[in-house]
Protein backbone atom coordinates (compact mmCIF):
# COMPACT_ATOMS: atom_id res chain seq x y z
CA UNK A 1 26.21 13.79 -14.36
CA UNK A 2 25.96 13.08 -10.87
CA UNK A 3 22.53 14.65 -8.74
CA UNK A 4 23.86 17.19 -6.54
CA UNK A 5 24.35 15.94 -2.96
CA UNK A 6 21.86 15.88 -0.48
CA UNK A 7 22.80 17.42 2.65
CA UNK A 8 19.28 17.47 5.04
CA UNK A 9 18.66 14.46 7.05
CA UNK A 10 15.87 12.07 5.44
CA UNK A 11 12.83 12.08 7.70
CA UNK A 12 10.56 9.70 5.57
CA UNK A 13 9.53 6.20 6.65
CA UNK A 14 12.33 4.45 4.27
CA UNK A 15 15.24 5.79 6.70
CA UNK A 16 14.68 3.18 9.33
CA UNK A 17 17.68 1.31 11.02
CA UNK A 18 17.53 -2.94 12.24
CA UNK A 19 16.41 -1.68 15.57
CA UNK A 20 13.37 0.12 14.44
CA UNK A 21 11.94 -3.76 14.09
CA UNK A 22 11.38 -6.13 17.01
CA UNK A 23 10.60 -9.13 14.40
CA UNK A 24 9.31 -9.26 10.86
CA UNK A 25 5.89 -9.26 12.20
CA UNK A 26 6.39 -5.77 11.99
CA UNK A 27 6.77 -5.57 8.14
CA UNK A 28 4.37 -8.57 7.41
CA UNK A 29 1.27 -8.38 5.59
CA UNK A 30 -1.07 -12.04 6.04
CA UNK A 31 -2.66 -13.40 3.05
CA UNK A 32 -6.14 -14.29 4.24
CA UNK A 33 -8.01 -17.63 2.82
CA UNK A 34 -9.68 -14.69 0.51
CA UNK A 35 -6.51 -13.79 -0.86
CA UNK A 36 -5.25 -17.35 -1.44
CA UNK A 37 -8.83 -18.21 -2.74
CA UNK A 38 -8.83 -15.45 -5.82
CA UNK A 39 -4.83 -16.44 -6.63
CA UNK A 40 -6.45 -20.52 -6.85
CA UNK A 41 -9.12 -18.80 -9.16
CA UNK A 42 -6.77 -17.11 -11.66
CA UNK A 43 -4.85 -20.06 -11.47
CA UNK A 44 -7.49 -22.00 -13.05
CA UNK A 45 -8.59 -19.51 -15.39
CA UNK A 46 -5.00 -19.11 -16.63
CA UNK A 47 -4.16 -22.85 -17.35
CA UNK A 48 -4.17 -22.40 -20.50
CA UNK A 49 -1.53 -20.20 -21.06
CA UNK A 50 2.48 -20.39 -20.14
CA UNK A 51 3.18 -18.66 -17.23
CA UNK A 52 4.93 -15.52 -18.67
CA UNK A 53 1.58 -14.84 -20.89
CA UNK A 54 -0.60 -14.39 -17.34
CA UNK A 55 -1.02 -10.65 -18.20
CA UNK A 56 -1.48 -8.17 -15.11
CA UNK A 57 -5.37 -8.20 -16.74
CA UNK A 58 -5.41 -11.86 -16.20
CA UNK A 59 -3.94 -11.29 -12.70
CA UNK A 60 -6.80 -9.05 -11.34
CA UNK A 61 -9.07 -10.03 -8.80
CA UNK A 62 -11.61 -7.85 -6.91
CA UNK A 63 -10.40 -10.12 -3.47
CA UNK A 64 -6.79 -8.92 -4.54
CA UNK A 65 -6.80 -5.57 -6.06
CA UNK A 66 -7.01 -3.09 -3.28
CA UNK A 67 -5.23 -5.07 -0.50
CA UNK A 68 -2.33 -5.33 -2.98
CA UNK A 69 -2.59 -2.14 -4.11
CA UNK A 70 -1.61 -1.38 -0.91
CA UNK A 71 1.18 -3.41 -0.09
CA UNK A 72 2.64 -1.96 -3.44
CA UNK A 73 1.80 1.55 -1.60
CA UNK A 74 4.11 0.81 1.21
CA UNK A 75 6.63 -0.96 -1.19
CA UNK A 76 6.92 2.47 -3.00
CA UNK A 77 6.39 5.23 -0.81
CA UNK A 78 6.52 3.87 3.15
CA UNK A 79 9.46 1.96 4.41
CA UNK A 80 9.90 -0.18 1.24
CA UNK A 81 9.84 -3.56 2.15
CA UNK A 82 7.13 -5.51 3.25
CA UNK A 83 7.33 -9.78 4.20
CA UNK A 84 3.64 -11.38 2.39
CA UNK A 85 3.12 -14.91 4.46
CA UNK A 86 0.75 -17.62 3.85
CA UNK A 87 1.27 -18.59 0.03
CA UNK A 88 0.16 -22.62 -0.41
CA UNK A 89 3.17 -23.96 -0.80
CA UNK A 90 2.17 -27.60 0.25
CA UNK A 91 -0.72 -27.53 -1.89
CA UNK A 92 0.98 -26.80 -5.26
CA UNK A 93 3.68 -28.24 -7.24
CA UNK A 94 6.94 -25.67 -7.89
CA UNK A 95 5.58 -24.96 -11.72
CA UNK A 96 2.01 -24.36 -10.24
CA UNK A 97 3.22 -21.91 -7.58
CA UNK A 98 5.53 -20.57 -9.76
CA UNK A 99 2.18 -19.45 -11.73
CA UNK A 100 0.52 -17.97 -8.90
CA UNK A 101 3.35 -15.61 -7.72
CA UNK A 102 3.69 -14.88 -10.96
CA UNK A 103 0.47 -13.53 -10.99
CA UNK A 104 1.01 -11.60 -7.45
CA UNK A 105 3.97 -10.36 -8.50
CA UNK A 106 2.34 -8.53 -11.80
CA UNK A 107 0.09 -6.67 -9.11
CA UNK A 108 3.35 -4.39 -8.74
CA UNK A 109 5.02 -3.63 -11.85
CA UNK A 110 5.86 -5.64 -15.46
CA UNK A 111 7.98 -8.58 -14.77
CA UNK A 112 11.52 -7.65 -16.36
CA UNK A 113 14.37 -10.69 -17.29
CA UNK A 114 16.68 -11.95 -14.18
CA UNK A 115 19.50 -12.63 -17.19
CA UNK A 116 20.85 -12.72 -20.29
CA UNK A 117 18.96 -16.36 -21.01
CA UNK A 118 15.44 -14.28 -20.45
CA UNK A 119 14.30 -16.05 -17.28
CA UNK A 120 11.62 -13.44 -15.96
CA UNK A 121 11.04 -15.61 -12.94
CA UNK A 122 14.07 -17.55 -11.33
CA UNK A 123 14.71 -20.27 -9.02
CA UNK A 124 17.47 -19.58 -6.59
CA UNK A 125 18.59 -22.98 -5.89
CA UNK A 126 22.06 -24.26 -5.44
CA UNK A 127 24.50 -26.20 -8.18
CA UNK A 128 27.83 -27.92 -6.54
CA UNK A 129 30.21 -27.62 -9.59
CA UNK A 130 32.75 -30.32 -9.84
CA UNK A 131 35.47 -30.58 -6.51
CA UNK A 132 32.39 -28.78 -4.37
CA UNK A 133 33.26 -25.61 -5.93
CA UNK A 134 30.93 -22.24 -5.45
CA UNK A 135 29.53 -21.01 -8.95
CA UNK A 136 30.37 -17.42 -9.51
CA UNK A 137 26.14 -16.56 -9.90
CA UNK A 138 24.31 -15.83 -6.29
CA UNK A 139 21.12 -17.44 -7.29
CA UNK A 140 23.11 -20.85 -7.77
CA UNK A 141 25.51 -20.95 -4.63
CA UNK A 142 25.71 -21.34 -1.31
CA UNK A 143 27.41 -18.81 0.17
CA UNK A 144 26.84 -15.52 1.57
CA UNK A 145 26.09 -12.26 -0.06
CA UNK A 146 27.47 -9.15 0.79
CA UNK A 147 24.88 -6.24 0.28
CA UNK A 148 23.86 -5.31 -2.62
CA UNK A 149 20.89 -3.96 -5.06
CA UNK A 150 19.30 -5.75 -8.18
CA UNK A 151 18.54 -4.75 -11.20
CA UNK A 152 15.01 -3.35 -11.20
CA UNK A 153 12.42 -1.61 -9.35
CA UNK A 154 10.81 -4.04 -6.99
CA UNK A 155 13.00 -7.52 -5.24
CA UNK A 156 10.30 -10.02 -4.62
CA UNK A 157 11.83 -13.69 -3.06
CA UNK A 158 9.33 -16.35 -1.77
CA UNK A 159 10.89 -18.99 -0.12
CA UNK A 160 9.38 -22.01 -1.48
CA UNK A 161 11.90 -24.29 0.88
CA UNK A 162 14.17 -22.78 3.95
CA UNK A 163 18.01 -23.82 4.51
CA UNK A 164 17.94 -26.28 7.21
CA UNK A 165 20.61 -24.01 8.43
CA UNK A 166 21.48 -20.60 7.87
CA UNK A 167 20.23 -18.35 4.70
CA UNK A 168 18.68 -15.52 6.25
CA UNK A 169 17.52 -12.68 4.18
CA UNK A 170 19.03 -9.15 5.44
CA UNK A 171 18.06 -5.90 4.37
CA UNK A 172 19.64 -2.24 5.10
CA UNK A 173 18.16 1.14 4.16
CA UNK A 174 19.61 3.43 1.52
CA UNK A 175 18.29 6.37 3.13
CA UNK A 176 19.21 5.46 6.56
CA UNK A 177 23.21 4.60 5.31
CA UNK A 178 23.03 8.24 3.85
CA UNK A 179 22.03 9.73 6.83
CA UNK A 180 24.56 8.11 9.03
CA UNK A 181 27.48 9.15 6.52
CA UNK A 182 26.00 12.54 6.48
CA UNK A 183 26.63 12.85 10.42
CA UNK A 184 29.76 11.16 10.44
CA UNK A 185 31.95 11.83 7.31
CA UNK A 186 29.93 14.19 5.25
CA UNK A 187 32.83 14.90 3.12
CA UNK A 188 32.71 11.06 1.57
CA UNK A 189 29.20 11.72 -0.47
CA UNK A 190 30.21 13.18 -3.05
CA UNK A 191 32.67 10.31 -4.00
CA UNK A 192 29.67 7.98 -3.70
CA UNK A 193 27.36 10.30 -5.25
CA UNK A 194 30.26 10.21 -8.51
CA UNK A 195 29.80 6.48 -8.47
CA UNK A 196 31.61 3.60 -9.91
CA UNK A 197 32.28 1.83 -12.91
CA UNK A 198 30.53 -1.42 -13.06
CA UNK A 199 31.49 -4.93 -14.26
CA UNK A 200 28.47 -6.38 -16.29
CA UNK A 201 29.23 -9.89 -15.72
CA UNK A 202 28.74 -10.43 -19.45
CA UNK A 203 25.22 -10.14 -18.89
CA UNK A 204 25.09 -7.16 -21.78
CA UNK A 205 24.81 -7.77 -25.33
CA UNK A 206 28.56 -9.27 -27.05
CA UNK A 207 28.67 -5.76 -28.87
CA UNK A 208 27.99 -3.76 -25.52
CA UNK A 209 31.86 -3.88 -23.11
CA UNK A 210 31.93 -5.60 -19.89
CA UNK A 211 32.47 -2.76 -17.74
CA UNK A 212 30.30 0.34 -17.96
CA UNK A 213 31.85 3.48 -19.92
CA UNK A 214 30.67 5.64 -17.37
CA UNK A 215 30.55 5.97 -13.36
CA UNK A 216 27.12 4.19 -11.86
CA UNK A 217 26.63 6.47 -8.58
CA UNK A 218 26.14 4.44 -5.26
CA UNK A 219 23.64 7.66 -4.40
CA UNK A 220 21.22 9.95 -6.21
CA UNK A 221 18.64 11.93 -5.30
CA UNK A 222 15.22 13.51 -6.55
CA UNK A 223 13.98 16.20 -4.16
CA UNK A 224 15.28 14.26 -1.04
CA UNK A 225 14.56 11.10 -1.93
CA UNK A 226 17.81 9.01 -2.04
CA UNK A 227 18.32 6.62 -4.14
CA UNK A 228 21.21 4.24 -3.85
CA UNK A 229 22.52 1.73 -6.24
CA UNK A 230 25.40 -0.34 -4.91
CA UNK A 231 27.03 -3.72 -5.86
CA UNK A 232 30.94 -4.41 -4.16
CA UNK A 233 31.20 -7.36 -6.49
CA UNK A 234 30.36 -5.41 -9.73
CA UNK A 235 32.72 -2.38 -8.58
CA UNK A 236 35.65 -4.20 -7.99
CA UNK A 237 36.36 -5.91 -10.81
CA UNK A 238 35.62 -3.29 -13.18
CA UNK A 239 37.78 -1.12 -11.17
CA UNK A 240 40.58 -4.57 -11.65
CA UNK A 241 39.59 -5.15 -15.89
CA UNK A 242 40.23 -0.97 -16.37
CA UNK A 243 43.64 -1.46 -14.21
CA UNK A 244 42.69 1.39 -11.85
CA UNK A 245 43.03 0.92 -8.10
CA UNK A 246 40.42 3.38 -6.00
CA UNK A 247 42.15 5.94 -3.76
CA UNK A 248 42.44 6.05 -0.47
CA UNK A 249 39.08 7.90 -0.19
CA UNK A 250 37.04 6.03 -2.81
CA UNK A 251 38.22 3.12 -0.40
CA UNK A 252 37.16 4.96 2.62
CA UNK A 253 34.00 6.00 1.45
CA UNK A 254 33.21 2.37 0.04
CA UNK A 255 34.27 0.22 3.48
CA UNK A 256 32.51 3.06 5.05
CA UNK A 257 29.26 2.07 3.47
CA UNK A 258 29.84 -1.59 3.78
CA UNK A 259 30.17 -1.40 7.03
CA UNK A 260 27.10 1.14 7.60
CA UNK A 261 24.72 -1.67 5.70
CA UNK A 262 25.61 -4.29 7.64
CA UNK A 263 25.25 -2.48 11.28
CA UNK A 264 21.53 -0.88 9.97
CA UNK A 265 20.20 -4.22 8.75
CA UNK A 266 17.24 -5.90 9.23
CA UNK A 267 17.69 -9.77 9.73
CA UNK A 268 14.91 -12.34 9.37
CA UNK A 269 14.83 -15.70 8.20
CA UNK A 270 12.08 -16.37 5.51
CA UNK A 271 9.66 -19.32 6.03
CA UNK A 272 7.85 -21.53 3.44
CA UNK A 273 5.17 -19.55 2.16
CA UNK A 274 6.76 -16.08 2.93
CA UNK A 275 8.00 -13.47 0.29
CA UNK A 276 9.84 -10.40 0.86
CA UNK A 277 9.12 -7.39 -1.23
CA UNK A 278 11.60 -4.69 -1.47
CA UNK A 279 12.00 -1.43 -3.08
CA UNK A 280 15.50 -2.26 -4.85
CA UNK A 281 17.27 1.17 -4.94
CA UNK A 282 15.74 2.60 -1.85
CA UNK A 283 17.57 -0.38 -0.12
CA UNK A 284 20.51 -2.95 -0.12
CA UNK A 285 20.06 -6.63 0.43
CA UNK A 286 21.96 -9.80 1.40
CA UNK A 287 22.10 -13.14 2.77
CA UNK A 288 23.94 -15.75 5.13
CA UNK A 289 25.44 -18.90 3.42
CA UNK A 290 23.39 -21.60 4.63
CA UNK A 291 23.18 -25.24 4.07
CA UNK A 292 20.47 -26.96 2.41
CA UNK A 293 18.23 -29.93 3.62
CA UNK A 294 19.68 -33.40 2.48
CA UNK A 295 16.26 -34.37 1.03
CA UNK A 296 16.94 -33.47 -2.83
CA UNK A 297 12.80 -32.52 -2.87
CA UNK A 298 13.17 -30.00 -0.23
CA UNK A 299 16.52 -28.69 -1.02
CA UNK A 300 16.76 -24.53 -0.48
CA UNK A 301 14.46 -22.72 -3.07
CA UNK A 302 13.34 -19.26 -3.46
CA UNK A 303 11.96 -17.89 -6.69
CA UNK A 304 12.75 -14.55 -7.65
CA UNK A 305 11.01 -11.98 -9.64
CA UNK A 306 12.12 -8.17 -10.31
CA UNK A 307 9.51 -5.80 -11.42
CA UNK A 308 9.79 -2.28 -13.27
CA UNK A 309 7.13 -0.02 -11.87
CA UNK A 310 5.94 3.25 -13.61
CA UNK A 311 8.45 6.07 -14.54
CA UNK A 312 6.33 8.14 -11.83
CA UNK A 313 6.71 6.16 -8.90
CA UNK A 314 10.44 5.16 -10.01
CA UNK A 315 13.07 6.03 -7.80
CA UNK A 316 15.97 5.36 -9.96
CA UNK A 317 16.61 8.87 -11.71
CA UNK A 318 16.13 8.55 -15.30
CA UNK A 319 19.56 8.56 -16.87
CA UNK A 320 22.01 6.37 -19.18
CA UNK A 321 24.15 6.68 -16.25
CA UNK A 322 22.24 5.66 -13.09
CA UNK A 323 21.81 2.47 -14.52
CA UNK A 324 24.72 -0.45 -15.34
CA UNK A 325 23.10 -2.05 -18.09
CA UNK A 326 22.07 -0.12 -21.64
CA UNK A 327 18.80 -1.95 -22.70
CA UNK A 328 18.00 -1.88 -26.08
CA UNK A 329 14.20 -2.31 -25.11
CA UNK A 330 14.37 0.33 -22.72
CA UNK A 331 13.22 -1.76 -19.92
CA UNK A 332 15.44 -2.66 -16.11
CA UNK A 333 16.60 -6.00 -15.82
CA UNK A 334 18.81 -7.73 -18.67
CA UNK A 335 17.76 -7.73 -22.15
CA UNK A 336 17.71 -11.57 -23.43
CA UNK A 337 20.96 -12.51 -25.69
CA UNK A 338 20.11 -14.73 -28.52
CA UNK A 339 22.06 -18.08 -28.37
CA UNK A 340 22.60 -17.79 -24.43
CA UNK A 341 20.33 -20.38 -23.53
CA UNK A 342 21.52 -23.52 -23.57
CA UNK A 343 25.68 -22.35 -25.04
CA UNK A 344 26.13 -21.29 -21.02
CA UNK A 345 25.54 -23.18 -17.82
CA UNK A 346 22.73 -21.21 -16.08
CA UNK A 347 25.09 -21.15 -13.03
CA UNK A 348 28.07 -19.30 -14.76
CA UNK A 349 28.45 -15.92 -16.97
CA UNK A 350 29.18 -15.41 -20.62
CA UNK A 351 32.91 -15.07 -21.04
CA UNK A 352 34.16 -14.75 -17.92
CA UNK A 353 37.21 -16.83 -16.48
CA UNK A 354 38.16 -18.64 -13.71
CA UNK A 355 40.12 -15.56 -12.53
CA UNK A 356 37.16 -12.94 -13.14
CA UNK A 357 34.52 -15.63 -11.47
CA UNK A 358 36.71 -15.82 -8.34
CA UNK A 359 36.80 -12.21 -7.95
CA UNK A 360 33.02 -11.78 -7.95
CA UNK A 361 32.96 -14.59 -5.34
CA UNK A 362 35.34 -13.30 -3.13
CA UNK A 363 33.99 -9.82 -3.49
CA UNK A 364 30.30 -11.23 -2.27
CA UNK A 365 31.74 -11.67 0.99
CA UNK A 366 30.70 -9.03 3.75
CA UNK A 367 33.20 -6.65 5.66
CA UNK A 368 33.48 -8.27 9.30
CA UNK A 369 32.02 -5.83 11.63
């Protein structure tokens, strides 16, 4: 069942529009040589483990601890998204930095799988399939994302390599998009606080359907704190694979929000060394298409890590239904599928065709404003 709609305007830090920011400078938090210093450290005293064994033990570090603690603080409960600059990206190879954010990144929650393979740390990089074509998976194209929300607590990207051109990170407020529809067409939240099915990209288990058996609402709320949960490209083609078409105020209310993302955001383009960290479903996020640097050793790369954070400081309610995937481990993220690695391009899905794959592409594309 559905939260019952909340009708107050949201007050708290998280409701903040693109024009609350001048730059990112705003939201930034500067690793110091003290900070970079204690990551070098566990580095070192880690080497001799794989990276997904660094344990959040391993990972503490009294020249980290507190000043982490409260970037996570801000993360959680201020306005949810914070940009960390100065990681040492020169000074490491890819697999050695991919150790050390790996062990920043455990200083705010348990590191949960980005797939079905079990990656808990990606690189978003792009793969040109034969005749140039996009591949249906974000983290392995080129072109732009429409807004949307992940699949666990905390969004972290660093940007190990910028595009030469384009690929800025955007970002919109949940609670700020519910506050605008509130003033302007109050009567569309309750169709997006009844939610959506959503397409699971094949992502689930082969015994678990590809579309959700139940709604996934685009809001929810716990005592005033919204929540919001909201994927275009995972709505529409479940809506297509059932055979149902939305009515004309599903529609509304959907372009509605589309639209309201995109005219809230927060634009900034991430620099080597800088990460954003985002509360997930406190906030929507996308990107530009962008084209990548013809040197093939400085090509475009981000690596990308979601976190699950405590049940107390969650802001997903607790619910089969507030989530699109049903994890047999309990945990966010995507449960790993025995036999997917290495049967399955890690730029495509499990069992979808050319037809379903071209959906979710065009369906990543944002509403022109």
């Amino acid at each position: 069942m559905p939260t019952p709609v909340y009708t107050k305007p949201v007050t708290d830090p998280m409701a903040w529009t693109g024009q609350d920011f001048s730059s990112k400078d705003d939201f930034a938090f500067d690793l110091t040589k003290r900070h970079v210093d204690a990551l070098k450290s566990i580095l070192h005293a880690t080497r001799h483990k794989d990276r997904d064994e660094i344990t959040t033990e391993d990972a503490r570090h009294p020249d980290l601890n507190d000043d982490l603690r409260k970037v996570y603080e801000e993360v959680m409960f201020g306005r949810g998204l914070v940009c960390v600059r100065g990681f040492p990206v020169e000074e490491h190879s890819i697999d050695e930095l991919e150790r050390i954010y790996w062990a920043f990144c455990t200083h705010f929650g348990y590191l949960v799988s980005n797939n079905s393979f079990g990656h808990r740390m990606v690189r978003v990089q792009e793969e040109i399939l034969p005749n140039g074509k996009q591949p249906a998976r974000g983290t392995k194209s080129s072109a732009e994302l429409a807004m949307h929300n992940d699949a666990a607590d905390i969004l972290a990207l660093l940007c190990v390599y910028p595009a030469a051109k384009g690929g800025e990170s955007q970002f919109s407020s949940g609670p700020a998009a519910h506050n605008r529809i509130l003033a302007e067409r109050p009567d569309l939240l309750p169709v997006l606080y009844e939610g959506f099915p959503h397409h699971r990209r094949s992502e689930q288990p082969d015994d678990q359907p590809d579309v959700t058996p139940y709604n996934v609402p685009v809001f929810s709320q716990i005592d005033g704190r919204i929540c919001i949960n909201f994927t275009y490209s995972s709505i529409l083609p479940a809506m297509k694979t059932l055979g149902r078409e939305f009515t004309p105020e599903q529609e509304e209310a959907i372009e509605l929000l589309r639209r309201v993302l995109v005219e809230q955001q927060v634009e900034f383009r991430l620099e080597s060394g800088e990460a954003a960290i985002a509360n997930n479903f406190a906030m929507c996020h996308s990107r530009s298409d962008f084209v990548s640097a013809n040197d093939p050793k400085r090509r475009r790369c981000f690596l990308r890590a979601w976190m699950e954070v405590p049940l107390s400081d969650r802001r997903l309610p607790i619910g089969r239904e507030y989530f699109h995937m049903e994890n047999k481990d309990g945990r966010l993220g995507y449960d790993p599928v025995p036999g997917r690695e290495g049967k399955i391009p890690r730029n495509d899905y499990a069992n979808v065709d050319e037809q379903l794959a071209e959906m979710f592409r065009a369906a990543q594309a944002k509403p022109k404003i």
